[in-house]
N, C-alpha and C. Protein backbone atom coordinates (compact mmCIF):
# COMPACT_ATOMS: atom_id res chain seq x y z
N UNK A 1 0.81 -1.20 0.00
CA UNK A 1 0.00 0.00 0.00
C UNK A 1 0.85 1.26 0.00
N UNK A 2 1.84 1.00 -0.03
CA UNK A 2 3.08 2.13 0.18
C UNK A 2 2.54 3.49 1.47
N UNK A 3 2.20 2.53 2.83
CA UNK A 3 2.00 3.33 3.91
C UNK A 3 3.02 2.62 5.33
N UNK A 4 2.67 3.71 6.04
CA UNK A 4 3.68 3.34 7.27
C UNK A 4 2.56 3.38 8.06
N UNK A 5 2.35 2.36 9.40
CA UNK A 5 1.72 2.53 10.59
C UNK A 5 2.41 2.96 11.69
N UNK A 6 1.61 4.47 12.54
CA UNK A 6 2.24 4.55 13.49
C UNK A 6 2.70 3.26 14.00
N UNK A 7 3.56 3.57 15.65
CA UNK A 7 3.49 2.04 16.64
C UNK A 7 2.45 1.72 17.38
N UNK A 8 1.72 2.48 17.41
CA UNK A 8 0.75 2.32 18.27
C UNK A 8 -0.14 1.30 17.25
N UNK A 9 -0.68 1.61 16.59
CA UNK A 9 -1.06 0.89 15.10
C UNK A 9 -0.56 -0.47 15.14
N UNK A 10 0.82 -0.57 14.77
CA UNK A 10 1.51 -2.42 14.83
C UNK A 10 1.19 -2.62 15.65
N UNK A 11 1.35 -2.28 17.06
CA UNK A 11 1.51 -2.76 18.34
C UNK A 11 0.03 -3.73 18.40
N UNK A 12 -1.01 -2.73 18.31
CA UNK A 12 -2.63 -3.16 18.37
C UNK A 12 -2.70 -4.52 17.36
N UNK A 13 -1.92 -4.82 16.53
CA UNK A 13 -2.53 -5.66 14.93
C UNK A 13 -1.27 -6.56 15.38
N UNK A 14 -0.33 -6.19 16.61
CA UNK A 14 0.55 -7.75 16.66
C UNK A 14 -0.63 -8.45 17.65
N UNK A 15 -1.16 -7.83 18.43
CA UNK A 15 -1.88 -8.55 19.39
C UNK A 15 -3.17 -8.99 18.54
N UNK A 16 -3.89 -8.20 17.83
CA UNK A 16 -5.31 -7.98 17.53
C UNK A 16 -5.23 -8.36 15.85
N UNK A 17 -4.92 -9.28 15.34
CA UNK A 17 -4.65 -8.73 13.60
C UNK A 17 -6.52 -8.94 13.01
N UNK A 18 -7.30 -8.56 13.03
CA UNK A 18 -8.67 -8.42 13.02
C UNK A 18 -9.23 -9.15 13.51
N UNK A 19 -10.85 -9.29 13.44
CA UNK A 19 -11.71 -10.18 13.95
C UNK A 19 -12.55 -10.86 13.21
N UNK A 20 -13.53 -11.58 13.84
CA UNK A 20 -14.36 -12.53 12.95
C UNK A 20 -15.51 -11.17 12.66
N UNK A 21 -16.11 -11.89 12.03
CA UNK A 21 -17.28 -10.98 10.97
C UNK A 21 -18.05 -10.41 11.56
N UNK A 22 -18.41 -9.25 12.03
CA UNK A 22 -20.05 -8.56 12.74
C UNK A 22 -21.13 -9.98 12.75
N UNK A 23 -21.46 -10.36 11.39
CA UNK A 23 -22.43 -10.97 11.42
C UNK A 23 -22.03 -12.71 11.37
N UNK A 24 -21.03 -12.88 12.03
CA UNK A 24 -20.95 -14.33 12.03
C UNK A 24 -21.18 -14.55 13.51
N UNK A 25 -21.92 -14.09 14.27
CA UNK A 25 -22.19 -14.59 15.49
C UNK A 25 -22.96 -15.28 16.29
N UNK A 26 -23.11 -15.70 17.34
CA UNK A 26 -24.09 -17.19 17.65
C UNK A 26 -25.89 -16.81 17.55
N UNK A 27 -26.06 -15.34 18.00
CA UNK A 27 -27.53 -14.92 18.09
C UNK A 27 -26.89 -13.33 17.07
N UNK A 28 -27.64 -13.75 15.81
CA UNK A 28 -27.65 -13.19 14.71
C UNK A 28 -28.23 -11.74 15.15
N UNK A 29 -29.37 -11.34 16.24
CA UNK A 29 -30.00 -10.50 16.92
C UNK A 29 -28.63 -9.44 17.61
N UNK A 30 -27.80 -9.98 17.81
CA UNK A 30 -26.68 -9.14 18.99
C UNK A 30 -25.93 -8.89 17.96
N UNK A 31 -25.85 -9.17 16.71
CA UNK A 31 -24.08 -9.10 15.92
C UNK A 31 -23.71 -7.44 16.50
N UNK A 32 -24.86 -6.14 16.54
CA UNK A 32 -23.72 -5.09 16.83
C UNK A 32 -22.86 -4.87 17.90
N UNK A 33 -23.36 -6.13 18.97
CA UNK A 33 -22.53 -6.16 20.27
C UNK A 33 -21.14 -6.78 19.49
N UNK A 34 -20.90 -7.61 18.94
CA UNK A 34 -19.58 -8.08 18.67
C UNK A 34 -18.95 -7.09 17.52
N UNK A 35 -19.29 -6.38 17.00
CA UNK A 35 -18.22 -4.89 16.02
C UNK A 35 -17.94 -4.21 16.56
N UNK A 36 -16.51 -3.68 16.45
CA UNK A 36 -15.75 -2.60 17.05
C UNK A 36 -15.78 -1.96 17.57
N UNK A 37 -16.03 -1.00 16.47
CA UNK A 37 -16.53 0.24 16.83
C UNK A 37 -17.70 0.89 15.58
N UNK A 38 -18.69 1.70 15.93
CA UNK A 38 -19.64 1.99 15.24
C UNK A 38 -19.59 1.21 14.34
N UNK A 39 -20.31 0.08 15.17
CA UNK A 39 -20.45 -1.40 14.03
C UNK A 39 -19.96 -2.00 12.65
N UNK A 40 -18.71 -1.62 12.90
CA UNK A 40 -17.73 -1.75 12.17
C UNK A 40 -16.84 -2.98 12.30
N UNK A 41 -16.41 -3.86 11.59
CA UNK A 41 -15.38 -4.97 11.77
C UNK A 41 -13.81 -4.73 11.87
N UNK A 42 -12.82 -4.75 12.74
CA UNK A 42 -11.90 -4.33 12.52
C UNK A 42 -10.93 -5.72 11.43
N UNK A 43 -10.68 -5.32 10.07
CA UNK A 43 -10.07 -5.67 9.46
C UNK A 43 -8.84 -6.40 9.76
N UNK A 44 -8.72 -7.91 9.37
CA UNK A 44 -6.74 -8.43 9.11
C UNK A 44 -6.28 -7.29 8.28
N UNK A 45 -5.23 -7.40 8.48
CA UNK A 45 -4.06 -6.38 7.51
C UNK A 45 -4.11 -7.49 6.22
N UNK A 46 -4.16 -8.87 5.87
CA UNK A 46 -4.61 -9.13 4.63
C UNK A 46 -5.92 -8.60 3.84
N UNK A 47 -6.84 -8.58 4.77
CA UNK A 47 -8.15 -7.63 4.32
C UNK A 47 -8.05 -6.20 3.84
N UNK A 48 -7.30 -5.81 4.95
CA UNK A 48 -7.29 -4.16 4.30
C UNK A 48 -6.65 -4.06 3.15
N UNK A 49 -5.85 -4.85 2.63
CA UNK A 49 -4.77 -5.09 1.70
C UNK A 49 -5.70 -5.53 0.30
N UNK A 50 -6.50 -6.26 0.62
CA UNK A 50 -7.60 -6.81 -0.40
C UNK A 50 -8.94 -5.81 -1.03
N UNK A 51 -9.05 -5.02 0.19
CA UNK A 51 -10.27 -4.02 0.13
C UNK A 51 -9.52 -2.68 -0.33
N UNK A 52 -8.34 -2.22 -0.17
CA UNK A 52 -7.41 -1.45 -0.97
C UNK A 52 -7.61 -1.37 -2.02
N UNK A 53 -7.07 -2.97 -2.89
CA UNK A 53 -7.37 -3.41 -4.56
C UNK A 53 -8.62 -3.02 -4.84
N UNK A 54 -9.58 -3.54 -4.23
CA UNK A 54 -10.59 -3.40 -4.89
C UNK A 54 -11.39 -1.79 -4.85
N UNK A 55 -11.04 -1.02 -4.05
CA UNK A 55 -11.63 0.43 -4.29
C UNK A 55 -10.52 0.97 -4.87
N UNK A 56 -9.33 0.85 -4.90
CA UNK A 56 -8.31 1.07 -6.25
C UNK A 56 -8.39 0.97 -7.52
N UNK A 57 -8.38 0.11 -7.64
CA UNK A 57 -9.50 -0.52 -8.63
C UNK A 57 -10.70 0.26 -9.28
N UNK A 58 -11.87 0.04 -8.71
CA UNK A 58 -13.14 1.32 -8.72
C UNK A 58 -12.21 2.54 -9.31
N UNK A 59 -11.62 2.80 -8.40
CA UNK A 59 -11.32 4.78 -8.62
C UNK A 59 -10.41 5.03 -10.13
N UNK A 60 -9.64 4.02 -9.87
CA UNK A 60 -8.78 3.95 -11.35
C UNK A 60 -9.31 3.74 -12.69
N UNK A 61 -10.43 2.87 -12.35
CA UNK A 61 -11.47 2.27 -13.92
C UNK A 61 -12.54 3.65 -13.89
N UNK A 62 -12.55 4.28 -12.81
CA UNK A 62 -14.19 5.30 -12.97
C UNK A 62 -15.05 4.68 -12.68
N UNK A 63 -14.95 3.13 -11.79
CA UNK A 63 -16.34 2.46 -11.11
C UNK A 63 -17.21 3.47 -9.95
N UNK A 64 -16.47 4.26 -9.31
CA UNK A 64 -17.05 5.02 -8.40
C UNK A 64 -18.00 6.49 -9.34
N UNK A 65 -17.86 6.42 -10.58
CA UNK A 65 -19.21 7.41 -10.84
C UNK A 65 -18.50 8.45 -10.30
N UNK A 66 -19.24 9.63 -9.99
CA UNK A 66 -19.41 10.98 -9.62
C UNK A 66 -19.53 11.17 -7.78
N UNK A 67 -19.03 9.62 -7.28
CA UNK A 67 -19.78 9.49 -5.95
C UNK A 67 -18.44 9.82 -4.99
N UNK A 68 -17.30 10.44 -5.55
CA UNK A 68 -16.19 11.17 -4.65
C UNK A 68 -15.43 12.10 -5.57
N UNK A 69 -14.61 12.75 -4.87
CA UNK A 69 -13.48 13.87 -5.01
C UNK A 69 -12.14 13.47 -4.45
N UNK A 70 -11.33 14.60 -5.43
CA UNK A 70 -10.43 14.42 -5.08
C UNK A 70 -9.73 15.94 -4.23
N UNK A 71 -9.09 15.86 -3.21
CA UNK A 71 -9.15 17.17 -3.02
C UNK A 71 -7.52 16.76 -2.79
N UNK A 72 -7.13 18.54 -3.05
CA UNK A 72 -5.96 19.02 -3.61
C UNK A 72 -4.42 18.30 -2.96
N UNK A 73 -4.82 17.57 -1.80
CA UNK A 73 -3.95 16.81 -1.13
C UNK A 73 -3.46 15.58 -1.47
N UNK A 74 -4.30 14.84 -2.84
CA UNK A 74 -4.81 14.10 -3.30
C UNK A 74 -5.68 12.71 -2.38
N UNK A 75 -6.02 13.56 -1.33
CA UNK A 75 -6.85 12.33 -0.38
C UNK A 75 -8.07 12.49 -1.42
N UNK A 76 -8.90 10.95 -1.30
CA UNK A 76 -9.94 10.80 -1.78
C UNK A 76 -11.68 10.85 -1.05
N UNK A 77 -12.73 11.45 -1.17
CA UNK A 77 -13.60 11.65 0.25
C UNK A 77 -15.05 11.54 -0.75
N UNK A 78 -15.90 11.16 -0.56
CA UNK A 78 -17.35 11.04 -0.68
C UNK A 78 -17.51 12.83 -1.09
């Protein structure tokens, strides 16, 4: 991805390298008790690596439409 993680960052993903799925859980009713944060899954670093490609991907072909910007920093934002 040609990025650096703070240490605080490695440190969390030597202990933590993601979790199982929001919705793979025993009572399908609770899954937002088991996501992160704002029901969110925290990603393996192979995942983020995979979900990278694929909105890379999108932005490079013009799959994303008119549905972001680019602003002058070249960060990309809705």
């Amino acid at each position: 991805l040609g990025v650096s993680f703070p240490e605080d960052v490695k440190d969390s993903y030597r202990i933590h390298n993601g979790q199982k799925s929001c919705f793979d859980t025993p009572d399908r009713q609770q899954w937002k008790d088991y996501c992160l944060i704002d029901y969110r899954q925290l990603l393996s670093l192979a995942r983020i690596k995979d979900e990278w490609s694929v909105w890379k991907e999108l932005l490079d072909t013009g799959g994303l439409g008119d549905h972001y910007m680019t602003l002058e920093n070249g960060e990309v934002c809705e």
